[in-house]
C-alpha atoms as a PDB file:
ATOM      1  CA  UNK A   1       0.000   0.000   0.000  1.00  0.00           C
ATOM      2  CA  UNK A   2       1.353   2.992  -0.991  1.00  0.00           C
ATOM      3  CA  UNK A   3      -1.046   6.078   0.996  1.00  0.00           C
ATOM      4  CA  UNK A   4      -0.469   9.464  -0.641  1.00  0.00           C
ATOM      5  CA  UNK A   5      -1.218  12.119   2.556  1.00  0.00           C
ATOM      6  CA  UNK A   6      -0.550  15.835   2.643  1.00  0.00           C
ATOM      7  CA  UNK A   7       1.692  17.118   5.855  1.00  0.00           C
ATOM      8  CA  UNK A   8       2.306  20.881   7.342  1.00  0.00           C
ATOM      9  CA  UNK A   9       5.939  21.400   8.091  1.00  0.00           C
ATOM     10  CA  UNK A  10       6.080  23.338  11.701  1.00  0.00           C
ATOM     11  CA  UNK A  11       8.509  23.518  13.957  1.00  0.00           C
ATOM     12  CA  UNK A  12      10.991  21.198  12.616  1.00  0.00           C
ATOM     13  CA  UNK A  13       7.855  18.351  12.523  1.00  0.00           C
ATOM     14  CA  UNK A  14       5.747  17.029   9.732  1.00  0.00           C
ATOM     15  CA  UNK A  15       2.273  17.440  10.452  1.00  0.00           C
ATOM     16  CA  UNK A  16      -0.076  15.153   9.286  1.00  0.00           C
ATOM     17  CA  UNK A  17      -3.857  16.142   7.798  1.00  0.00           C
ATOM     18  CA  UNK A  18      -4.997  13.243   8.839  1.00  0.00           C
ATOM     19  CA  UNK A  19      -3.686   9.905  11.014  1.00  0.00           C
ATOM     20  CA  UNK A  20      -2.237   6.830   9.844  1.00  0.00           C
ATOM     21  CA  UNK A  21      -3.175   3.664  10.301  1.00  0.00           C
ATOM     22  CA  UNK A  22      -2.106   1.781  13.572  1.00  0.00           C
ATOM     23  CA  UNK A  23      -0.391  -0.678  11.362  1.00  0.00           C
ATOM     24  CA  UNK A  24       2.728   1.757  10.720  1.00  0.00           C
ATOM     25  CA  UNK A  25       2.832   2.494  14.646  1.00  0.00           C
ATOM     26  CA  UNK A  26       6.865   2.004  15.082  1.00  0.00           C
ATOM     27  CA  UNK A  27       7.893   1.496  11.796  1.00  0.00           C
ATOM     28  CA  UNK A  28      10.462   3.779   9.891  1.00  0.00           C
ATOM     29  CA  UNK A  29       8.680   5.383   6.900  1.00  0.00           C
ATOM     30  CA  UNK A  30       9.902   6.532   3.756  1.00  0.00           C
ATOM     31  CA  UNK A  31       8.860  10.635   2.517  1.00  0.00           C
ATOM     32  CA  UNK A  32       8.869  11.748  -0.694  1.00  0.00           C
ATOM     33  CA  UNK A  33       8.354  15.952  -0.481  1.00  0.00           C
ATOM     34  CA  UNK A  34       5.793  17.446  -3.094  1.00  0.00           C
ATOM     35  CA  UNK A  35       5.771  20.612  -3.197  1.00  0.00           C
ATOM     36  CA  UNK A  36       1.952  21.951  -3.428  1.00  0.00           C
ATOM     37  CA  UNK A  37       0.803  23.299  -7.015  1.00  0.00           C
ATOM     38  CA  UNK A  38       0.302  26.923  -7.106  1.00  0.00           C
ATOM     39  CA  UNK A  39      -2.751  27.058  -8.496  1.00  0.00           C
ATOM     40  CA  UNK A  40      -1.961  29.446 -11.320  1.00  0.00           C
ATOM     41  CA  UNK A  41       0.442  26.861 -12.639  1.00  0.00           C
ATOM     42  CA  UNK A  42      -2.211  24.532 -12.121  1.00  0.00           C
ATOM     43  CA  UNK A  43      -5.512  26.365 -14.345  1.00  0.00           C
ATOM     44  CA  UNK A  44      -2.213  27.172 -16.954  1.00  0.00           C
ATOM     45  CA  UNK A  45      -1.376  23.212 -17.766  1.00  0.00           C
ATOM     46  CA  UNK A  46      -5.434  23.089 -17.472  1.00  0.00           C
ATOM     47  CA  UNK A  47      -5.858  25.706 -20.115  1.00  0.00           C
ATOM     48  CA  UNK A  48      -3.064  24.583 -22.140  1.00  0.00           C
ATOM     49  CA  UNK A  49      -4.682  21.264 -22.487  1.00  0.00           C
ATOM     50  CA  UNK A  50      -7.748  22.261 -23.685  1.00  0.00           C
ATOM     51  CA  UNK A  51      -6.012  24.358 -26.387  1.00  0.00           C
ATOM     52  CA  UNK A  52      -4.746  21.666 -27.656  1.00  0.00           C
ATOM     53  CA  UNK A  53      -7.882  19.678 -28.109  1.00  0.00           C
ATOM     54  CA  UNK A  54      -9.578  22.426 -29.074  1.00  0.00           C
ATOM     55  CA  UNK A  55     -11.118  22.805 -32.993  1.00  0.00           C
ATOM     56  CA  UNK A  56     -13.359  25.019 -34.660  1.00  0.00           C
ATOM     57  CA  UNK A  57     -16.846  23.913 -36.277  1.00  0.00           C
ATOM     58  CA  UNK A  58     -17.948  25.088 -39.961  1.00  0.00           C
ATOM     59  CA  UNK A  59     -19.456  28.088 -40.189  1.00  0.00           C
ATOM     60  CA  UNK A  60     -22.459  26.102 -41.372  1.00  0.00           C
ATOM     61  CA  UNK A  61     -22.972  23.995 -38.641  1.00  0.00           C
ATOM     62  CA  UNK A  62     -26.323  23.581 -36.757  1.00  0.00           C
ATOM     63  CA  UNK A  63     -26.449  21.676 -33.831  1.00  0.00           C
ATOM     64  CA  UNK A  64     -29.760  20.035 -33.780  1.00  0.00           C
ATOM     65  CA  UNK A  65     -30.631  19.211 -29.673  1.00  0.00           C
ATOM     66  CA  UNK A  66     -33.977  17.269 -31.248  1.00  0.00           C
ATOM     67  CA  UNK A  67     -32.064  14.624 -33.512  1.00  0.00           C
ATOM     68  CA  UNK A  68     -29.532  14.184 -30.503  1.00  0.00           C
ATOM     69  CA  UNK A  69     -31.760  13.403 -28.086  1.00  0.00           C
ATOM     70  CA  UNK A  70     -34.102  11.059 -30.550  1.00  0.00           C
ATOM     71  CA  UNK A  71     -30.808   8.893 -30.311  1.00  0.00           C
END
């Protein structure tokens, strides 16, 4: 099991959001540090993905809400 939990660094201590399990209780654990997504970077990559699957319609195109629902 691999738990992915998010942690406040104060004081020197890792503080955890929530508690593990009691099945960890004494064991040495390995931590991998993340650093939290600002979100700006975060709605950028967003944005920059939709570009890309982004296309434009004809300039005849009707979109016809009767036929699609008759489906």
């Amino acid at each position: 099991m691999t738990p992915i939990l998010q942690a406040t660094y104060q004081d020197g201590r890792l503080v955890l959001d929530q508690p593990l399990q009691d099945v960890v209780e004494g064991q040495t654990l390995r931590v991998m540090i993340l650093d939290s997504d600002h979100p700006a970077l975060k709605k950028e990559r967003f944005l920059n993905a939709v570009a890309r699957y982004n296309f434009d319609l004809p300039a005849d195109y009707y979109f016809n809400r009767d036929e699609f629902h008759a489906r």
